[in-house]
Protein backbone atom coordinates (compact mmCIF):
# COMPACT_ATOMS: atom_id res chain seq x y z
CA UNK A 1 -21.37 -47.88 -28.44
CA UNK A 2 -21.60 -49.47 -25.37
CA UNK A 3 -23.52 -47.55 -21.90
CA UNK A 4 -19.86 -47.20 -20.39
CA UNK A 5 -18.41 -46.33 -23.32
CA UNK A 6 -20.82 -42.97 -23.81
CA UNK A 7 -20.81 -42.65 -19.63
CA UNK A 8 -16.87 -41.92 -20.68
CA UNK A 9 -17.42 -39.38 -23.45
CA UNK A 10 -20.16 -37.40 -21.34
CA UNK A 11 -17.98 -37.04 -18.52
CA UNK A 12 -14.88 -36.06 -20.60
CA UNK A 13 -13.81 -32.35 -21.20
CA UNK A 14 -12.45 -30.70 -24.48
CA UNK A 15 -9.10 -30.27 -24.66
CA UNK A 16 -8.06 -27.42 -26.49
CA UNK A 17 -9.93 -24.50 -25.03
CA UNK A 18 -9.16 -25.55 -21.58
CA UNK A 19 -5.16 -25.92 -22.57
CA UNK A 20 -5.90 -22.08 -23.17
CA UNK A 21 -7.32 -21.69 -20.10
CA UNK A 22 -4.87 -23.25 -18.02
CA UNK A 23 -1.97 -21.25 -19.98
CA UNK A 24 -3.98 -18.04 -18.55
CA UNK A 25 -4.17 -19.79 -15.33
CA UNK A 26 -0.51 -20.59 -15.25
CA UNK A 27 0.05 -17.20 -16.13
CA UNK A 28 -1.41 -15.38 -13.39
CA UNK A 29 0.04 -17.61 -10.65
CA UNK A 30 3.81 -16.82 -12.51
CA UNK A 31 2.46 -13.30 -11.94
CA UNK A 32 2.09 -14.09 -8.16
CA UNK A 33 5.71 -15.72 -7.32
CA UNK A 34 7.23 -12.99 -9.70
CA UNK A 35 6.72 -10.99 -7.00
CA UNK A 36 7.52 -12.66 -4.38
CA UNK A 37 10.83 -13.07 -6.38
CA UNK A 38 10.74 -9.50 -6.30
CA UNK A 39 10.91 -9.57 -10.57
CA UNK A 40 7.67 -7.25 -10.58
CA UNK A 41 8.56 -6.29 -14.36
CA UNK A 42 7.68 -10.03 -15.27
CA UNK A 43 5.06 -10.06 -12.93
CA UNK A 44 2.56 -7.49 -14.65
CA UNK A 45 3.97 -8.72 -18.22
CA UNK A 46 2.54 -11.94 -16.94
CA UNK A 47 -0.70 -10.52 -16.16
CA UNK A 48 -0.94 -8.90 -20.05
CA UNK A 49 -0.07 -12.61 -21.09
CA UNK A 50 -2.96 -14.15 -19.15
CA UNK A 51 -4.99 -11.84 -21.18
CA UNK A 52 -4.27 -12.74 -24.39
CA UNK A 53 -4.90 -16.41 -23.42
CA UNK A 54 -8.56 -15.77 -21.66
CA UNK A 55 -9.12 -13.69 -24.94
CA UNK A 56 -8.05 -16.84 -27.11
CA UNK A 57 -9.97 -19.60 -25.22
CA UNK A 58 -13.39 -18.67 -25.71
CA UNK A 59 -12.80 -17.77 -29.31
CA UNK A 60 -11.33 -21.01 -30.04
CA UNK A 61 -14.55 -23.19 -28.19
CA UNK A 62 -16.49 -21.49 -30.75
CA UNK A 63 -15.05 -22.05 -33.81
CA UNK A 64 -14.36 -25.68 -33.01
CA UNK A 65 -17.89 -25.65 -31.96
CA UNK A 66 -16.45 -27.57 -28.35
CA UNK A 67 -18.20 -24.83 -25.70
CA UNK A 68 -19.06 -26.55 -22.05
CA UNK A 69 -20.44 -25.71 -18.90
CA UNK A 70 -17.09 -27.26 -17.31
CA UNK A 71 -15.14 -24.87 -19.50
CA UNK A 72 -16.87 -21.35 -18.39
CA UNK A 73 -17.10 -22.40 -14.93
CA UNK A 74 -13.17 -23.18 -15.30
CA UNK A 75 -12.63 -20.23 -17.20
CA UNK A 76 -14.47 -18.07 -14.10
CA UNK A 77 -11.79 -19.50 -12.13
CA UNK A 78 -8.73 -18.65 -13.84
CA UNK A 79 -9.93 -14.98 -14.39
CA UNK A 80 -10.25 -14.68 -10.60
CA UNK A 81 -6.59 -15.91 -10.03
CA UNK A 82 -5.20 -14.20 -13.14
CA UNK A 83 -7.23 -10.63 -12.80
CA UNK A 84 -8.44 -10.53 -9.41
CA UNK A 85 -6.30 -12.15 -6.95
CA UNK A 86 -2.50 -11.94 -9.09
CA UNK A 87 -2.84 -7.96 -9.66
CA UNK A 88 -3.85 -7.45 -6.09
CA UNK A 89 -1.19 -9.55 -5.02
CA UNK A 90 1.59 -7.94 -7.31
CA UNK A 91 0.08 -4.30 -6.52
CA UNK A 92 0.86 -5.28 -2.37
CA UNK A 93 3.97 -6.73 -3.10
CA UNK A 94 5.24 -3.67 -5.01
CA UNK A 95 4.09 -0.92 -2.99
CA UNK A 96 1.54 -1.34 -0.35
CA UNK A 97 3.31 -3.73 2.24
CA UNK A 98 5.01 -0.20 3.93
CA UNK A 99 1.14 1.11 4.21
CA UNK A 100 -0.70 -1.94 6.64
CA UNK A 101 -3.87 -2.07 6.89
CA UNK A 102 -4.20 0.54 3.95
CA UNK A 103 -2.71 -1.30 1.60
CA UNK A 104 -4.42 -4.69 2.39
CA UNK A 105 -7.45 -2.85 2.21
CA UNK A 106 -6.90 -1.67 -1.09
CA UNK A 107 -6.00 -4.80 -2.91
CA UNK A 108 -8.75 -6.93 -0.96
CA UNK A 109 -11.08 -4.19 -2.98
CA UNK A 110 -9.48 -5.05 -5.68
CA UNK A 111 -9.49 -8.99 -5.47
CA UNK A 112 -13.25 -8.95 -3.79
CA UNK A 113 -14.26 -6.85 -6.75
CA UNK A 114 -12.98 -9.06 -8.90
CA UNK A 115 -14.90 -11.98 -7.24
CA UNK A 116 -18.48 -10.30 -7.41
CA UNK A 117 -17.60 -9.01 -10.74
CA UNK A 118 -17.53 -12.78 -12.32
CA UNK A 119 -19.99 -14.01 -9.94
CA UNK A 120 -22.27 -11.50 -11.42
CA UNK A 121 -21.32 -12.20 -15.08
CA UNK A 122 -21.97 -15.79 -14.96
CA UNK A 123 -25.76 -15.01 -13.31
CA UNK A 124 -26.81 -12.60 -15.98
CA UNK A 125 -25.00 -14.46 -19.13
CA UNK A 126 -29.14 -15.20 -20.68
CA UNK A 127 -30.24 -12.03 -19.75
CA UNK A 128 -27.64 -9.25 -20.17
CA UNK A 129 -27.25 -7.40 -23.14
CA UNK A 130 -24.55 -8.57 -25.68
CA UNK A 131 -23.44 -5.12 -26.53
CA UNK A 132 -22.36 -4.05 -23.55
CA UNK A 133 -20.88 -5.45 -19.92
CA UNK A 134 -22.07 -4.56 -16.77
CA UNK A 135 -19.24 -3.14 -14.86
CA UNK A 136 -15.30 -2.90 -15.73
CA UNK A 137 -14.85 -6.38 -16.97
CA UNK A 138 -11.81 -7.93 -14.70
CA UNK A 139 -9.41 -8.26 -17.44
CA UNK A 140 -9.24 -4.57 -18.23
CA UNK A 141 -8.90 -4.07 -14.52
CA UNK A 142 -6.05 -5.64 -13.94
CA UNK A 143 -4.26 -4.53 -17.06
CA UNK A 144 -4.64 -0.99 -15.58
CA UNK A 145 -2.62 -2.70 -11.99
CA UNK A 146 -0.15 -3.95 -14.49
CA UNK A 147 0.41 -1.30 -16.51
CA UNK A 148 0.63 0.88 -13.60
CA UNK A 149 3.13 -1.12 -12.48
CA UNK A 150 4.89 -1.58 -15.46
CA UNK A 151 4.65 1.85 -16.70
CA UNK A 152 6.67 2.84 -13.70
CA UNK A 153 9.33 0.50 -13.37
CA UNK A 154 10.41 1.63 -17.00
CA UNK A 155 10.04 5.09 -16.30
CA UNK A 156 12.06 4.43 -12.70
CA UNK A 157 9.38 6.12 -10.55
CA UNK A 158 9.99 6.00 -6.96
CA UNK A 159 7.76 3.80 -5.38
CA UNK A 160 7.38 5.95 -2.50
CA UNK A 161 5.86 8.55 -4.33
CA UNK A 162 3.60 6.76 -6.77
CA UNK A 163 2.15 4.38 -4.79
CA UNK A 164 -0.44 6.72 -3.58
CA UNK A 165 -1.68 7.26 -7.10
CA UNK A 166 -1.51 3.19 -7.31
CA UNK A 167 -3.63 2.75 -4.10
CA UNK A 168 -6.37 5.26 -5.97
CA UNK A 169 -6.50 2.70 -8.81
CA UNK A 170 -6.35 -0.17 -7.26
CA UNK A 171 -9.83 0.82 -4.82
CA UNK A 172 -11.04 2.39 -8.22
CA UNK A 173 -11.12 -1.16 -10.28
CA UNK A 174 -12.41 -2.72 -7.44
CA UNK A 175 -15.04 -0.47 -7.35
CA UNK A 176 -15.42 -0.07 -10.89
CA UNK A 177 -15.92 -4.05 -11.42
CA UNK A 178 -19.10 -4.08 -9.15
CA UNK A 179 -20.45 -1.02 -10.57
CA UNK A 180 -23.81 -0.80 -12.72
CA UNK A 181 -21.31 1.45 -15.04
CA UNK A 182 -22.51 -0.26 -19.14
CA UNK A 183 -18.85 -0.87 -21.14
CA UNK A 184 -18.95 -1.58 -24.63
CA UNK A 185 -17.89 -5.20 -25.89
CA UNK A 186 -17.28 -4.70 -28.95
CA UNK A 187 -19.46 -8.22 -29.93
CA UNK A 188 -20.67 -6.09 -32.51
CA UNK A 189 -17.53 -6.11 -34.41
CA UNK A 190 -17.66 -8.76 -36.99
CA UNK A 191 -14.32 -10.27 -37.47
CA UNK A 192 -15.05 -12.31 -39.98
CA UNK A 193 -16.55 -10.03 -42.39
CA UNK A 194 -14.44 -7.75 -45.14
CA UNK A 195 -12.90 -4.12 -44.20
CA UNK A 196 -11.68 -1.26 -46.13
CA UNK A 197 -8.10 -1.53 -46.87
CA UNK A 198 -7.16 1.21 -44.99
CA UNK A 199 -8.64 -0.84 -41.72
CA UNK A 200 -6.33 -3.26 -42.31
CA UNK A 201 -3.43 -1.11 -42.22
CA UNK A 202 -4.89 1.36 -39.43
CA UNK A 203 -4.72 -2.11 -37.16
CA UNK A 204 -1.12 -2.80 -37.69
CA UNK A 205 0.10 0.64 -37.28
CA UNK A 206 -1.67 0.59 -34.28
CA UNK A 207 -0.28 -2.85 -33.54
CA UNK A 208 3.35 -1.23 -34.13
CA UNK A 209 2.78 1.81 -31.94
CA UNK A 210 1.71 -0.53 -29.02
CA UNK A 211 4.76 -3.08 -29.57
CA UNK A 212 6.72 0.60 -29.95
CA UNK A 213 6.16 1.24 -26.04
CA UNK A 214 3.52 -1.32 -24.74
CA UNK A 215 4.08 -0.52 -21.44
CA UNK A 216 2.45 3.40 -21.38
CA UNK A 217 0.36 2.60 -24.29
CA UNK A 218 -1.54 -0.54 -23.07
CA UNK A 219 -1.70 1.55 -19.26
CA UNK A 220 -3.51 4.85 -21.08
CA UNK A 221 -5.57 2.75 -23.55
CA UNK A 222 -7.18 0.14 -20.92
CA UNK A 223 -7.48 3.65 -18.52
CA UNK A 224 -9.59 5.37 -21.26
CA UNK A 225 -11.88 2.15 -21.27
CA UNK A 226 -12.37 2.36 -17.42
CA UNK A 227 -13.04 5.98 -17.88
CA UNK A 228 -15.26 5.34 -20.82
CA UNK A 229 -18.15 3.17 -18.82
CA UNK A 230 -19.58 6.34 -16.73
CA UNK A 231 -19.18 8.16 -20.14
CA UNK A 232 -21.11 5.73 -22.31
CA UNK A 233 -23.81 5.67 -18.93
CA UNK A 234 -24.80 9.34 -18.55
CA UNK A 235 -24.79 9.43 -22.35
CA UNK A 236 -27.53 6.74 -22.68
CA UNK A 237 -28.90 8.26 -19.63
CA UNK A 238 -29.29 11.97 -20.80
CA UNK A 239 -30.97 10.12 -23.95
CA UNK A 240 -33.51 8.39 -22.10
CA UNK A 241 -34.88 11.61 -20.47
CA UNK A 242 -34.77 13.25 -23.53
CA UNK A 243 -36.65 10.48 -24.96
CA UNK A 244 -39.27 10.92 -22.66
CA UNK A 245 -39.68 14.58 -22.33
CA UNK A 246 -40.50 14.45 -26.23
């Protein structure tokens, strides 16, 4: 092989992951003009799509072994159009352009959150602990926007009255994302390995309950993860003075 030759494959970029990537990408800037279409229903739907995509890409670099530098540095990018700038967006459109200020204030916490959030991640990926993530990881952040969101355009809640609870959430995820607040990350889970029977079919009756009414399941399950990161905290807290006082 000649010198250009392998100058060409160094500076190429694997394909497949990053096709991923861009689908999540593509996703949360749908999410954005949604809105400003005023089709908020597709908006947050898109947001729940960009997850599944962000979820896929890295699991796909690994098992065709093509992981770069240029894909989690693109990766970082998409998450902070698809969960940190699109829910914010979609959350203002909605219901916070009658507050002002207020409601830019609330989804700039949100989106500048979301920012700090990843820029923190991608310092401390050799030296944080698998197990756990520091701080509401932005994905589950935003789901909470969009399932707000969703949860009450099904349900035909008046805007006027609800989006006081949504401003609450909205500062709350921003706040939560830059928190020292541990979250579990379920790495620990090995997906490859054999279950009990009975797993299998506790996963697709859950799978059917959520595809049953995705909109307030998906909403309460991703708010009982936000909730669950001061939990898990004092817990391992309260354990490590106990630890010492014996």
């Amino acid at each position: 092989m000649t010198p250009e030759k392998s100058s060409i494959r160094r500076r190429g970029i694997y394909l497949l992951p990053n096709l991923f990537t861009t689908g999540a990408l593509f996703s949360g800037f749908y999410a954005i003009t949604s809105a400003m279409g005023g089709n908020f229903e597709t908006a947050a739907i898109s947001i729940f799509v960009a997850m599944i995509l962000d979820g896929m890409d890295g699991r796909v670099a690994r098992l065709t072994n093509t992981q770069s530098e240029f894909g989690a540095q693109y990766d970082s990018l998409s998450d902070m159009v698809s969960f940190g700038a699109a829910p914010a967006l979609v959350m203002y459109l909605w219901a916070f352009n009658s507050l002002g200020k207020l409601g830019l204030f609330a989804a700039f916490v949100h989106m500048a959150g979301g920012a700090l959030r990843l820029a923190r991640f991608n310092t401390q990926l050799t030296s944080a602990d698998k197990r756990y993530f520091q701080g509401l990881p932005s994905p589950a952040a935003a789901a909470i926007l969009a399932g707000f969101i969703w949860l009450s355009l099904d349900q035909a809640l008046p805007v006027e009255i609800v989006k006081y609870i949504g401003i609450t959430l909205t500062i709350c995820t921003g706040l939560l994302m830059v928190s020292n607040f541990r979250y579990s990350s379920f790495k620990e889970i090995d997906l490859k390995g054999k279950v009990p029977f009975f797993v299998a079919i506790a996963v697709m009756l859950g799978l059917a309950v959520i595809m049953a009414k995705p909109q307030t399941i998906l909403f309460f399950l991703f708010l009982a993860y936000a909730i669950s990161g001061p939990v898990i905290t004092l817990v391992m807290r309260k354990r490590r003075l106990l630890g010492r006082k014996q």
